[in-house]
C-alpha atoms as a PDB file:
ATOM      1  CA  UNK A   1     -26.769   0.015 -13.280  1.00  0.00           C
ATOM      2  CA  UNK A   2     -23.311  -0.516 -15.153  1.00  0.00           C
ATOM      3  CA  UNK A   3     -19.613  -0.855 -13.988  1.00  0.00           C
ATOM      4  CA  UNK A   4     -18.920   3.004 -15.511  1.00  0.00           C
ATOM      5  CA  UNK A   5     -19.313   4.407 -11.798  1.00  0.00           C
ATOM      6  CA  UNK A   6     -16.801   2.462 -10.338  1.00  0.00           C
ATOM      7  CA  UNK A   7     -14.025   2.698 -12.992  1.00  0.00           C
ATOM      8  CA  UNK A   8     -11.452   5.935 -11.448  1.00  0.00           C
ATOM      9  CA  UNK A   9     -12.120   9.489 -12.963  1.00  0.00           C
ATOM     10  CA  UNK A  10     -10.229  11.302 -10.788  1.00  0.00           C
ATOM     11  CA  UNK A  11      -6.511  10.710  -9.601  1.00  0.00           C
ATOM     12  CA  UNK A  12      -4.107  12.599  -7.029  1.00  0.00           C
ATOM     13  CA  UNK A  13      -0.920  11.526  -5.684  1.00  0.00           C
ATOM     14  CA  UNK A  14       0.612  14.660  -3.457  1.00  0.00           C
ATOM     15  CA  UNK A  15       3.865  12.837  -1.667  1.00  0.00           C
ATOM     16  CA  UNK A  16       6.590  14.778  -0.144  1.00  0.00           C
ATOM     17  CA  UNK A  17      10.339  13.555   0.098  1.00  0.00           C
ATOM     18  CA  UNK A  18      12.629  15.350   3.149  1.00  0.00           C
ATOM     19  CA  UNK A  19      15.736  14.141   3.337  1.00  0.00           C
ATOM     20  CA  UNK A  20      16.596  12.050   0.387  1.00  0.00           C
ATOM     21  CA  UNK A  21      20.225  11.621  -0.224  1.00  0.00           C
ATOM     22  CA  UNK A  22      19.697  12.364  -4.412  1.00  0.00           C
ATOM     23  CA  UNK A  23      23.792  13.438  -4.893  1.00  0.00           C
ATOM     24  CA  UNK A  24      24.469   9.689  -3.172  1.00  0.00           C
ATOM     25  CA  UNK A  25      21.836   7.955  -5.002  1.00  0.00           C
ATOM     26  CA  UNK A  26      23.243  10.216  -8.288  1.00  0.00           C
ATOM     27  CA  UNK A  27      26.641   8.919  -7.822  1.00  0.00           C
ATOM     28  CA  UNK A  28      25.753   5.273  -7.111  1.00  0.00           C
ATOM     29  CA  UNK A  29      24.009   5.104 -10.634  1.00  0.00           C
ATOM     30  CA  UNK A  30      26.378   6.717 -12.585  1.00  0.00           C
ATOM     31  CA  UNK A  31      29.302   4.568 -10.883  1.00  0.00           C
ATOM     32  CA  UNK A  32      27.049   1.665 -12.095  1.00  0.00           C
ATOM     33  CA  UNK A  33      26.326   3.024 -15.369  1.00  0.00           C
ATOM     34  CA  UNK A  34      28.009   0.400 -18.146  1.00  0.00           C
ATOM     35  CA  UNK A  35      28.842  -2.398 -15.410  1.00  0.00           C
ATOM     36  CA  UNK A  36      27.845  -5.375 -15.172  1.00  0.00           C
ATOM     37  CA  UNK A  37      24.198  -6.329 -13.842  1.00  0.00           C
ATOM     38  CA  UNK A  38      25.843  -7.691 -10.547  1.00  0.00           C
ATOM     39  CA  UNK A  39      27.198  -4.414  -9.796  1.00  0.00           C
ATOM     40  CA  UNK A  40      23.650  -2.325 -10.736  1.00  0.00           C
ATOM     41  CA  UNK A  41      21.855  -5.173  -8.159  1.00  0.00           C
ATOM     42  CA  UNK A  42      24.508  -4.290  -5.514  1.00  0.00           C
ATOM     43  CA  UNK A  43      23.729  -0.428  -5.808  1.00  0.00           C
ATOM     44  CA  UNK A  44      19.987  -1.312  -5.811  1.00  0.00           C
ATOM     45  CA  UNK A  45      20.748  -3.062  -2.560  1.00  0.00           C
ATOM     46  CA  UNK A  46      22.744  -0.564  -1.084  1.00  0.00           C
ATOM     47  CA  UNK A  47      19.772   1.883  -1.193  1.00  0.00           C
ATOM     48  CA  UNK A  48      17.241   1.067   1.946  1.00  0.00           C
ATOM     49  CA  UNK A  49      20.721   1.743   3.516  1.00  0.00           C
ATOM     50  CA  UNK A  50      21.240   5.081   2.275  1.00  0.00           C
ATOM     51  CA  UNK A  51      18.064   5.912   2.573  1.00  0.00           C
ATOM     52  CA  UNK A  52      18.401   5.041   6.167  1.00  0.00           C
ATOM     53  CA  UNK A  53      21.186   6.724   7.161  1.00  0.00           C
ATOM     54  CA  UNK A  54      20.049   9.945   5.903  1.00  0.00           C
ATOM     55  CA  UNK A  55      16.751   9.340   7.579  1.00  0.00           C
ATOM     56  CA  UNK A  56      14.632   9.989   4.599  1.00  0.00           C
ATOM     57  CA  UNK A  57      10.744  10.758   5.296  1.00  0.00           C
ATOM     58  CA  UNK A  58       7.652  10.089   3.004  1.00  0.00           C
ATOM     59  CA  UNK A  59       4.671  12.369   4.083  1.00  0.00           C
ATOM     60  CA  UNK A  60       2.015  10.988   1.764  1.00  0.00           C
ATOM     61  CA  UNK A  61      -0.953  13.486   1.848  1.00  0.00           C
ATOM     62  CA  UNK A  62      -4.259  14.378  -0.306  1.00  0.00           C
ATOM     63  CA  UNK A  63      -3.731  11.268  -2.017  1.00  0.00           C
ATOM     64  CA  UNK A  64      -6.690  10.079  -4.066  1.00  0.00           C
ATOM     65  CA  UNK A  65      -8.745   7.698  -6.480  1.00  0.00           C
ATOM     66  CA  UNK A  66     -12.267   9.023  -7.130  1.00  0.00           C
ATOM     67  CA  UNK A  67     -15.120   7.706  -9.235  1.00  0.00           C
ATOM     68  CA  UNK A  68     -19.087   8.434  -9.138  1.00  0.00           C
ATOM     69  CA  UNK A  69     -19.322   5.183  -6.532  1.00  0.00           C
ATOM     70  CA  UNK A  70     -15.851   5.308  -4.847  1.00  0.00           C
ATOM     71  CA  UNK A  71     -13.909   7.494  -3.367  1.00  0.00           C
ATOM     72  CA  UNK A  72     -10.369   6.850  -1.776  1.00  0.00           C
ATOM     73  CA  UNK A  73      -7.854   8.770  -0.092  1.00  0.00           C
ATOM     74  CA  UNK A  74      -4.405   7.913   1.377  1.00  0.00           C
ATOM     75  CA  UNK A  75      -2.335  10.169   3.729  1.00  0.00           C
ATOM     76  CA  UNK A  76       0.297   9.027   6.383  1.00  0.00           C
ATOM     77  CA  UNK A  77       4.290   9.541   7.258  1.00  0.00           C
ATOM     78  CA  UNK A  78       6.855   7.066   6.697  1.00  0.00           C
ATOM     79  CA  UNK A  79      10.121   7.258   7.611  1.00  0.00           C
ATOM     80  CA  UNK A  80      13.336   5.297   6.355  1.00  0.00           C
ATOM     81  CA  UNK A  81      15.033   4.611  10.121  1.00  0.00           C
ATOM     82  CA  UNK A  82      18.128   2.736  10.806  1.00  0.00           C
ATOM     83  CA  UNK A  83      18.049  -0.309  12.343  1.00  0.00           C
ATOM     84  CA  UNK A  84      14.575  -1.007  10.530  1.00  0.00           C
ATOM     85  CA  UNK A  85      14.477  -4.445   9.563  1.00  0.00           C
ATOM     86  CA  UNK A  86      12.172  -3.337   6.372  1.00  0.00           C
ATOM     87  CA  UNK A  87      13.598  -0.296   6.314  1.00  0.00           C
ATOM     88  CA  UNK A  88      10.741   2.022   7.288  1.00  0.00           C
ATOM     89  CA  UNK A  89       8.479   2.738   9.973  1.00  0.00           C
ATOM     90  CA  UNK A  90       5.527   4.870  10.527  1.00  0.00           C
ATOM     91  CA  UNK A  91       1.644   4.883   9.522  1.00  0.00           C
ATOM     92  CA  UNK A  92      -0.705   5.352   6.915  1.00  0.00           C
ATOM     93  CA  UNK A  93      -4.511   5.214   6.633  1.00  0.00           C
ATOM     94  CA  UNK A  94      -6.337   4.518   3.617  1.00  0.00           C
ATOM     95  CA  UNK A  95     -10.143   4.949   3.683  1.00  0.00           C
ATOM     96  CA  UNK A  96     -12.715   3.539   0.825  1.00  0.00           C
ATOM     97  CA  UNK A  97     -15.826   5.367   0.896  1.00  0.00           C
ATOM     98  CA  UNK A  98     -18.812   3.197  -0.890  1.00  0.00           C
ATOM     99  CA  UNK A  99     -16.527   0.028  -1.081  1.00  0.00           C
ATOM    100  CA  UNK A 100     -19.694  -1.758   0.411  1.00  0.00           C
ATOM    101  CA  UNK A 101     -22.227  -0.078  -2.022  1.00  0.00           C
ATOM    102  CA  UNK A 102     -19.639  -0.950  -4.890  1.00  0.00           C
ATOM    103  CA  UNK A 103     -19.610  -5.062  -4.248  1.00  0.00           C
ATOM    104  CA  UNK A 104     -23.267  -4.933  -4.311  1.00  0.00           C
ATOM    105  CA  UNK A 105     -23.566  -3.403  -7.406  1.00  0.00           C
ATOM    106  CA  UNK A 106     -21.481  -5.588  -8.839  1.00  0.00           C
ATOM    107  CA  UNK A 107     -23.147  -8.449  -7.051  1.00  0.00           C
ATOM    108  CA  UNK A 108     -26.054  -7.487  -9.110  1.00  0.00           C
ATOM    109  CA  UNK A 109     -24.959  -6.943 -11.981  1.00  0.00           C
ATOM    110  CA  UNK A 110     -23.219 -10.902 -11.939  1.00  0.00           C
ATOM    111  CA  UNK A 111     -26.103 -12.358 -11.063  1.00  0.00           C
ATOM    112  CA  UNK A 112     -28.056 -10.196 -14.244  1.00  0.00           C
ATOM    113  CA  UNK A 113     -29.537 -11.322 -17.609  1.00  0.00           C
ATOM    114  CA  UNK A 114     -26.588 -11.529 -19.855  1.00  0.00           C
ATOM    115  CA  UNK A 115     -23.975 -10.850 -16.926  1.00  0.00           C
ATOM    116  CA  UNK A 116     -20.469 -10.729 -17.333  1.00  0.00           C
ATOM    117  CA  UNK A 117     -19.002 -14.068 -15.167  1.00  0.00           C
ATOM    118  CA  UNK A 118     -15.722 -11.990 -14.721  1.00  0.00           C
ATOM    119  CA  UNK A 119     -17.878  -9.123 -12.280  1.00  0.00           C
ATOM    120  CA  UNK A 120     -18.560 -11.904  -9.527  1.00  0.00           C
ATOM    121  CA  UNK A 121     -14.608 -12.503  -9.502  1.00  0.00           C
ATOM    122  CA  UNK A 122     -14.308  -8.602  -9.176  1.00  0.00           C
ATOM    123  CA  UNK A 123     -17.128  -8.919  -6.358  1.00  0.00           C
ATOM    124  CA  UNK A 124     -15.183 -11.745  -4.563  1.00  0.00           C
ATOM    125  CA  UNK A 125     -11.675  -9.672  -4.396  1.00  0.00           C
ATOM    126  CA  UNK A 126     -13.180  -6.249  -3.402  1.00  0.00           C
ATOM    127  CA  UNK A 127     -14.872  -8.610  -0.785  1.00  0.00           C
ATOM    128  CA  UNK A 128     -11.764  -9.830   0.732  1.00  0.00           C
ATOM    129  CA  UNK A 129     -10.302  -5.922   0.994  1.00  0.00           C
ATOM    130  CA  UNK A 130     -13.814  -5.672   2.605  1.00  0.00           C
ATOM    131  CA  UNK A 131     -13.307  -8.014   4.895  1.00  0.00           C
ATOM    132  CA  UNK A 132     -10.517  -6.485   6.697  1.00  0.00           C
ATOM    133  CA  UNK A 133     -11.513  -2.418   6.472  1.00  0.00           C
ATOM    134  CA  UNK A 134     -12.908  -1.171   9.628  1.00  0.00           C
ATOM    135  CA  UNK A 135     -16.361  -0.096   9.059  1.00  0.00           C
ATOM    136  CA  UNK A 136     -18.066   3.659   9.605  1.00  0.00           C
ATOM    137  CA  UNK A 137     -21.217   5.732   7.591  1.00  0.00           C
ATOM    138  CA  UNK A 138     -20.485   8.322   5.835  1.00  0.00           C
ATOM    139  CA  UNK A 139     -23.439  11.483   6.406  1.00  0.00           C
ATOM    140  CA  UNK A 140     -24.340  10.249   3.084  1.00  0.00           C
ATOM    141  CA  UNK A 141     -25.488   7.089   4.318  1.00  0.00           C
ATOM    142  CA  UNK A 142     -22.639   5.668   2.390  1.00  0.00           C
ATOM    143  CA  UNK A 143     -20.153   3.037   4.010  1.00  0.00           C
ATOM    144  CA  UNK A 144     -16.676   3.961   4.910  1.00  0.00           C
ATOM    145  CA  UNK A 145     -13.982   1.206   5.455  1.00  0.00           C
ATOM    146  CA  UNK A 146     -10.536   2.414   7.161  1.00  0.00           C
ATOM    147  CA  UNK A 147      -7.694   0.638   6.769  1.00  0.00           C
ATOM    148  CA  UNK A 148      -5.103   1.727   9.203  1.00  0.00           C
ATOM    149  CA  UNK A 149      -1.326   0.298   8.347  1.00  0.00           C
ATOM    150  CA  UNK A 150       1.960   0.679  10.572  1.00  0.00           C
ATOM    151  CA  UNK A 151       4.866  -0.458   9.653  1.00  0.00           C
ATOM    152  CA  UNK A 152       6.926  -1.466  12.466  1.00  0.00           C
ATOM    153  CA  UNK A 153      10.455  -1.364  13.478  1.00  0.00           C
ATOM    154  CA  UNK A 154      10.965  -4.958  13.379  1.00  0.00           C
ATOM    155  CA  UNK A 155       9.918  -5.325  10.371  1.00  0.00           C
ATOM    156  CA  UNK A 156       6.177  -6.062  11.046  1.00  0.00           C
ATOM    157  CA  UNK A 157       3.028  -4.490   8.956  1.00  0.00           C
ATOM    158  CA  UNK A 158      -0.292  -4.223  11.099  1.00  0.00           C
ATOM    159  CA  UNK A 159      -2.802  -3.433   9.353  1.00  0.00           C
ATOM    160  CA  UNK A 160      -5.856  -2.120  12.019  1.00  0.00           C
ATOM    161  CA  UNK A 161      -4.051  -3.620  15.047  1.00  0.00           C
ATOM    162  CA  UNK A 162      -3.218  -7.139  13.396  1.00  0.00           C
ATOM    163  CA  UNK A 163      -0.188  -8.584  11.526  1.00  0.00           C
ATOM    164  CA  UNK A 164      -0.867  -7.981   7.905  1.00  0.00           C
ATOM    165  CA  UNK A 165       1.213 -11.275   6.885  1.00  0.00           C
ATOM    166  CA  UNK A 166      -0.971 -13.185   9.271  1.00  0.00           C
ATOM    167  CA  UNK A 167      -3.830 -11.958   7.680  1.00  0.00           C
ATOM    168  CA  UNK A 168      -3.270 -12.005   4.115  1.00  0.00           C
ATOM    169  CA  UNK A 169      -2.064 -15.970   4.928  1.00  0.00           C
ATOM    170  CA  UNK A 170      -5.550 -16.941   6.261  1.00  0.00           C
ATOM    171  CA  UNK A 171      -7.284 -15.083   3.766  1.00  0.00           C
ATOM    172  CA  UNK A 172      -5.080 -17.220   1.571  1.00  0.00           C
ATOM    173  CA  UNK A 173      -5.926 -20.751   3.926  1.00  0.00           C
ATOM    174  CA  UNK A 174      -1.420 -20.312   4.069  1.00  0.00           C
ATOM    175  CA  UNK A 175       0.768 -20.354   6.764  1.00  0.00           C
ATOM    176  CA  UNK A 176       2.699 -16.814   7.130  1.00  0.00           C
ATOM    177  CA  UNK A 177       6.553 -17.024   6.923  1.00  0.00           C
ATOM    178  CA  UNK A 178       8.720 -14.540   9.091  1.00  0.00           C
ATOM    179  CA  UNK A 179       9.591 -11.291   8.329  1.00  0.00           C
ATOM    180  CA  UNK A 180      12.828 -10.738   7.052  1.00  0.00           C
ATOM    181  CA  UNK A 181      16.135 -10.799   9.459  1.00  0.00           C
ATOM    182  CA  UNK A 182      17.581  -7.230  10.332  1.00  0.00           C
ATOM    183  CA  UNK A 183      20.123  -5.800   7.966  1.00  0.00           C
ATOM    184  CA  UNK A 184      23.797  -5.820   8.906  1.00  0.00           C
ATOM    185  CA  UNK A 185      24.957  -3.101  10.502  1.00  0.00           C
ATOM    186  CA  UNK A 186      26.292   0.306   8.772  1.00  0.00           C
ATOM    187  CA  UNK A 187      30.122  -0.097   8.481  1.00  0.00           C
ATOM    188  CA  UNK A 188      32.185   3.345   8.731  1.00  0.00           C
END
């Protein structure tokens, strides 16, 4: 067997914008256009907020990465709301089918006459996005993990029930740090 089935031949990205205040955004840019940098990082600030305020929504659907051994797909709804201390809320699922099929190719191929040392490091990281996928078969026999994220309205991302940020810091051996404080309120 040989890396080839896992590299992507297939790609989709189908994502829907309502709502997005363009002729604001427009104007901010051009207003910027020719000023100094300050000014171009103050518009790029500005934007969660207009975003917010015109309660822009991101409906992310038939969303895809496909190869011979993997197959991915993304869909969920996320929605710029104000008050959000990240800015958006809402939930998307992304599901790997053959993730655990993939490592142990890969696994094999390391370990191989003549192996490449650099596919056990590619073994070890799809491991970790293993290890925190919610397991199901396939009626191929295949594996499926689900990874379900929400992003909350206090600025929280859960990813299958549990704080990402907690997660990611003890896959890391770190302590998390605290998601960042609410925006100031919108002045009019």
């Amino acid at each position: 067997p040989d890396v080839a089935g896992i590299v992507p031949k297939d790609i989709n990205v189908d994502l829907r914008v309502d709502n997005l205040p363009l002729k604001k955004i427009m104007e901010a840019i051009f207003k910027t256009a020719g000023t100094a940098q300050g000014e171009k990082e103050a518009m790029a600030a500005n934007l969660p907020q207009l975003l917010q305020t015109a309660g822009t929504v991101f409906n992310i659907q038939n969303t895809y990465i496909r190869s011979p051994d993997l197959d991915s797909s993304l869909a969920g709804t996320l929605e710029a709301r104000p008050g959000a201390v990240s800015t958006i809320t809402g939930k998307t699922t992304l599901a790997i089918k053959g993730l655990d099929e993939a490592i142990g190719k890969l696994q094999t191929l390391a370990t191989g006459p003549g192996a490449d040392p650099q596919l056990m490091g590619y073994a070890s990281g799809l491991t970790a996005l293993q290890l925190v996928g919610t397991p199901t078969k396939a009626s191929d026999g295949k594996t499926i993990r689900t990874y379900n994220f929400e992003f909350t309205q206090d600025g929280k991302i859960l990813l299958n029930g549990v704080d990402f940020q907690m997660l990611a810091a003890s896959l890391r051996g770190a302590p998390a740090s605290p998601p960042p404080a609410a925006p100031a309120p919108v002045k009019k």
